[in-house]
N, C-alpha and C. Protein backbone atom coordinates (compact mmCIF):
# COMPACT_ATOMS: atom_id res chain seq x y z
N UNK A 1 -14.46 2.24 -1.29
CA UNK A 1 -14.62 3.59 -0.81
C UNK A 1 -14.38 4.55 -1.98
N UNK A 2 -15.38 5.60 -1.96
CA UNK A 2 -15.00 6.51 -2.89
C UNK A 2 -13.86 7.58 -2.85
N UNK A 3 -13.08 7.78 -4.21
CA UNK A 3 -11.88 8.84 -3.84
C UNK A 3 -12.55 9.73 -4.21
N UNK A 4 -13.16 10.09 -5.37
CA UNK A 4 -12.61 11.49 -5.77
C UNK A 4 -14.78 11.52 -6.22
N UNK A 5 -15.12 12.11 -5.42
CA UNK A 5 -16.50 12.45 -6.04
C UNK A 5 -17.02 13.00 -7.11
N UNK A 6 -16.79 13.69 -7.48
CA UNK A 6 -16.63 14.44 -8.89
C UNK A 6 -16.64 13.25 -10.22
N UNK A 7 -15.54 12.75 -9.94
CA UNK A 7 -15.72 11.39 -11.27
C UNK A 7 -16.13 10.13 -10.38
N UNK A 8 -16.30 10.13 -9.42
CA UNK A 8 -17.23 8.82 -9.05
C UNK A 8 -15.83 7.85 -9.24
N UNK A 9 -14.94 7.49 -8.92
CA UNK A 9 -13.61 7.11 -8.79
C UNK A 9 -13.45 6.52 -7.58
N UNK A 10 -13.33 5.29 -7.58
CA UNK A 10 -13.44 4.35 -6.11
C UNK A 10 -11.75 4.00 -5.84
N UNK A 11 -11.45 3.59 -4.72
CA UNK A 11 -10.52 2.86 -4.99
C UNK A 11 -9.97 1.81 -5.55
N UNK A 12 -11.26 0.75 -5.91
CA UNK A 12 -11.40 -0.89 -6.44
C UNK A 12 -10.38 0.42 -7.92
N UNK A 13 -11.08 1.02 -8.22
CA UNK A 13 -10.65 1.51 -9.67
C UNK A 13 -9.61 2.17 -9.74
N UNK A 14 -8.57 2.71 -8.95
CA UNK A 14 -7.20 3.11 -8.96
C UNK A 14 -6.43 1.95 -9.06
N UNK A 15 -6.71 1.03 -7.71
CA UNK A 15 -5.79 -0.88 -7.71
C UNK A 15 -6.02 -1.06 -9.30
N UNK A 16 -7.40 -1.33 -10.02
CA UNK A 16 -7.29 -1.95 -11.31
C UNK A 16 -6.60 -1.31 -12.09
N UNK A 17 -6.83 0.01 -12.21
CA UNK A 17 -6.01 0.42 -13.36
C UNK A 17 -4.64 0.56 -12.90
N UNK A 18 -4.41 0.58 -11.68
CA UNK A 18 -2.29 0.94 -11.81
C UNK A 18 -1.70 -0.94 -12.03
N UNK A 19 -2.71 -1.82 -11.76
CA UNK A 19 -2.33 -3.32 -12.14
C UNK A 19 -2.58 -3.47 -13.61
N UNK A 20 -3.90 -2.98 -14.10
CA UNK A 20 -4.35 -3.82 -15.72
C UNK A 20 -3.35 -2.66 -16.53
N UNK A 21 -3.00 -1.34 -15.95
CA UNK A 21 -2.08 -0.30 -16.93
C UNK A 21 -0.94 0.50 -16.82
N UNK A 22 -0.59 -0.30 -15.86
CA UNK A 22 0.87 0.17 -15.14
C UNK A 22 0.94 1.39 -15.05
N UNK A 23 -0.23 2.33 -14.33
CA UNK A 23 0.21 3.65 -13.85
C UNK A 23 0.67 3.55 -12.77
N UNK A 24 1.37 4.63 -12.42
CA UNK A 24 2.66 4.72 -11.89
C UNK A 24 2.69 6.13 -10.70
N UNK A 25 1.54 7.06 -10.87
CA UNK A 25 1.93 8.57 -10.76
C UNK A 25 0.46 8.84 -10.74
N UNK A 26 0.37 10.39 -9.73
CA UNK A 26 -0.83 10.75 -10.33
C UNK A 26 -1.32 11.47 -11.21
N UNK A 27 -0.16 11.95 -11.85
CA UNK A 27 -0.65 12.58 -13.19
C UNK A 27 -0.83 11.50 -14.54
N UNK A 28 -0.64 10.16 -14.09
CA UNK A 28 -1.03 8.82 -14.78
C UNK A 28 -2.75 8.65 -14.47
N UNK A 29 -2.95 8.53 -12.88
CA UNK A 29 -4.09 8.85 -12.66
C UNK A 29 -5.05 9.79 -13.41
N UNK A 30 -4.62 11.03 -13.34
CA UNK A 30 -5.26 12.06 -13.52
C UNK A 30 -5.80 11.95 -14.97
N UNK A 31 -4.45 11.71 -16.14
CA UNK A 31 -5.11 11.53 -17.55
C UNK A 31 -5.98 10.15 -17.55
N UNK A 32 -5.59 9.04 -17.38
CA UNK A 32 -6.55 7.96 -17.51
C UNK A 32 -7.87 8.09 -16.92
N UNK A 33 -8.01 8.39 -15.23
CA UNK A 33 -9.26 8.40 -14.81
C UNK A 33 -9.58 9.94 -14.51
N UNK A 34 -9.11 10.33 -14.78
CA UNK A 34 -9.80 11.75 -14.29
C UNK A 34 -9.46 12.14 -13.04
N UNK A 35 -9.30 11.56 -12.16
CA UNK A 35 -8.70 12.16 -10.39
C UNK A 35 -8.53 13.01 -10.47
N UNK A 36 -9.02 13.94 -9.69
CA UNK A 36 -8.67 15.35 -9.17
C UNK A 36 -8.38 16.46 -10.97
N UNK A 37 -8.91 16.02 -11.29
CA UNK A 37 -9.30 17.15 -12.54
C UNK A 37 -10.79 18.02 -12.36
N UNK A 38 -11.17 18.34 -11.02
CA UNK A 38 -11.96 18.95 -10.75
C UNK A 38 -11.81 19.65 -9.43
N UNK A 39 -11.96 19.51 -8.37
CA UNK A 39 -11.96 20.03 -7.33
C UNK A 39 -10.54 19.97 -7.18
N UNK A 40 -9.98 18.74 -6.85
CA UNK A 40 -8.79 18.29 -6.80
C UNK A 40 -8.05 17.84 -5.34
N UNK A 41 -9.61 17.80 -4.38
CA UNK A 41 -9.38 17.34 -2.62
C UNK A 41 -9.40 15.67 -2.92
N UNK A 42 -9.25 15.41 -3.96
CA UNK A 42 -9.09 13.81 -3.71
C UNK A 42 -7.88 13.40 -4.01
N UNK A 43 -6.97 14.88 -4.48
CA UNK A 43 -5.22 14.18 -4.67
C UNK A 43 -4.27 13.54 -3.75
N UNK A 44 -4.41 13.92 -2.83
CA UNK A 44 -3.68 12.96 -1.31
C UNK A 44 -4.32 11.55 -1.37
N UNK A 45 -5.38 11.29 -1.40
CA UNK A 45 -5.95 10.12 -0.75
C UNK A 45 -5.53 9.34 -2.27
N UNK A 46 -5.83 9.95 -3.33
CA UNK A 46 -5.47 9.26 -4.74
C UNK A 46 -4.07 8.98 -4.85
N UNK A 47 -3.33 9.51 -4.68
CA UNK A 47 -1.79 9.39 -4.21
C UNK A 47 -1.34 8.03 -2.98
N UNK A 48 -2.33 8.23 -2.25
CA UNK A 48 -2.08 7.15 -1.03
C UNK A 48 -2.49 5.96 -1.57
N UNK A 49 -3.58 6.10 -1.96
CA UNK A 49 -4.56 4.40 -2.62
C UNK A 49 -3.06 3.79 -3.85
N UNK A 50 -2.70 4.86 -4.82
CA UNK A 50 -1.96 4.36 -5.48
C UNK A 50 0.01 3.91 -5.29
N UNK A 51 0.25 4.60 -4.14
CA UNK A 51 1.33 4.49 -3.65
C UNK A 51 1.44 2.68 -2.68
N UNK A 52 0.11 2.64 -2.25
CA UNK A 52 -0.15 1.30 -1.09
C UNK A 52 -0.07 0.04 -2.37
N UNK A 53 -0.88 0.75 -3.30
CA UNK A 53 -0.91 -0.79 -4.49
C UNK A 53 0.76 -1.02 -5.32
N UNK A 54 1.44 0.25 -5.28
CA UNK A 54 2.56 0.40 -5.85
C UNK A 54 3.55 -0.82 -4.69
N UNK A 55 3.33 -0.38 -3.56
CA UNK A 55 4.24 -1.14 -2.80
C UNK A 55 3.89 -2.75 -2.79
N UNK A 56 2.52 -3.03 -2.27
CA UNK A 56 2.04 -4.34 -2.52
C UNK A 56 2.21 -5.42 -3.89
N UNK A 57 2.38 -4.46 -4.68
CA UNK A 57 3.53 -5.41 -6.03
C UNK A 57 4.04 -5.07 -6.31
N UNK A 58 5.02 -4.36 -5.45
CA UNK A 58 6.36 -4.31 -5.35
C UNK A 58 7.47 -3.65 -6.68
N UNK A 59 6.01 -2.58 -7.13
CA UNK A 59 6.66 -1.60 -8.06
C UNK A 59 6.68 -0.32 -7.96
N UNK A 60 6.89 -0.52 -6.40
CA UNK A 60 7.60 1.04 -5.55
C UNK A 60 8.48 1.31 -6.23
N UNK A 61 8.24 3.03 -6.25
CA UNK A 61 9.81 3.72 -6.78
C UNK A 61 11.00 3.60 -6.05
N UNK A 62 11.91 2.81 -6.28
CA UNK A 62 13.06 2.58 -5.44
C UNK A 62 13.13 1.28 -4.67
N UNK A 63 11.92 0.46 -5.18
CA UNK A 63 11.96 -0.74 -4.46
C UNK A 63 13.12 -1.74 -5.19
N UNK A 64 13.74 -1.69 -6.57
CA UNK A 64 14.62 -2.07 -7.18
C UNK A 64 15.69 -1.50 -6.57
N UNK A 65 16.14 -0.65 -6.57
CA UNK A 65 17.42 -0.08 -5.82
C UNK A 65 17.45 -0.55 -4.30
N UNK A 66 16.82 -0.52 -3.97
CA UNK A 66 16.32 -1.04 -2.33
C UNK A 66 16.83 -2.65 -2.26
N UNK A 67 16.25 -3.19 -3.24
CA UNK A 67 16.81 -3.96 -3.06
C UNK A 67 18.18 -4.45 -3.09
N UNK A 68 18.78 -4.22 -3.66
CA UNK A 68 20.16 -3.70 -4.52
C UNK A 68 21.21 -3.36 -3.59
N UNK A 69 20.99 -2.42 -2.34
CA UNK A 69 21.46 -1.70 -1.30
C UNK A 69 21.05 -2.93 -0.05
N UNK A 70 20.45 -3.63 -0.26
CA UNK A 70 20.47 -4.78 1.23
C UNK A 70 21.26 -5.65 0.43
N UNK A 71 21.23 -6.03 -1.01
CA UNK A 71 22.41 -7.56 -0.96
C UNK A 71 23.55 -7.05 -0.68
């Protein structure tokens, strides 16, 4: 699905790059792919796509402390 129309920015291409380049943020987004450096209605959904891949390998912000606080 496409995020951000303007740069033609899918989601397949947020998952790859926050896995092949450890972004982290969307102003990581924003300099590497461009996201929302134009209109900028694709920052929520770019935020969401990259927050879901953040959790799924488990390099949520606070997923270290989280863990930390259940042992």
């Amino acid at each position: 699905m496409y995020v951000c129309l303007c740069k033609n920015i899918t989601c397949s291409d947020i998952r790859e790059a926050a896995a092949r380049e450890g972004l982290c943020s969307l102003r990581d987004l924003k300099d590497r792919l461009g996201v929302a450096s134009q209109c900028g209605k694709c920052a929520r959904c770019a935020r969401g796509v990259l927050e879901e891949t953040l959790r799924e390998t488990g390099r949520a912000r606070g997923a270290a402390s989280g863990a930390l606080a259940a042992a």
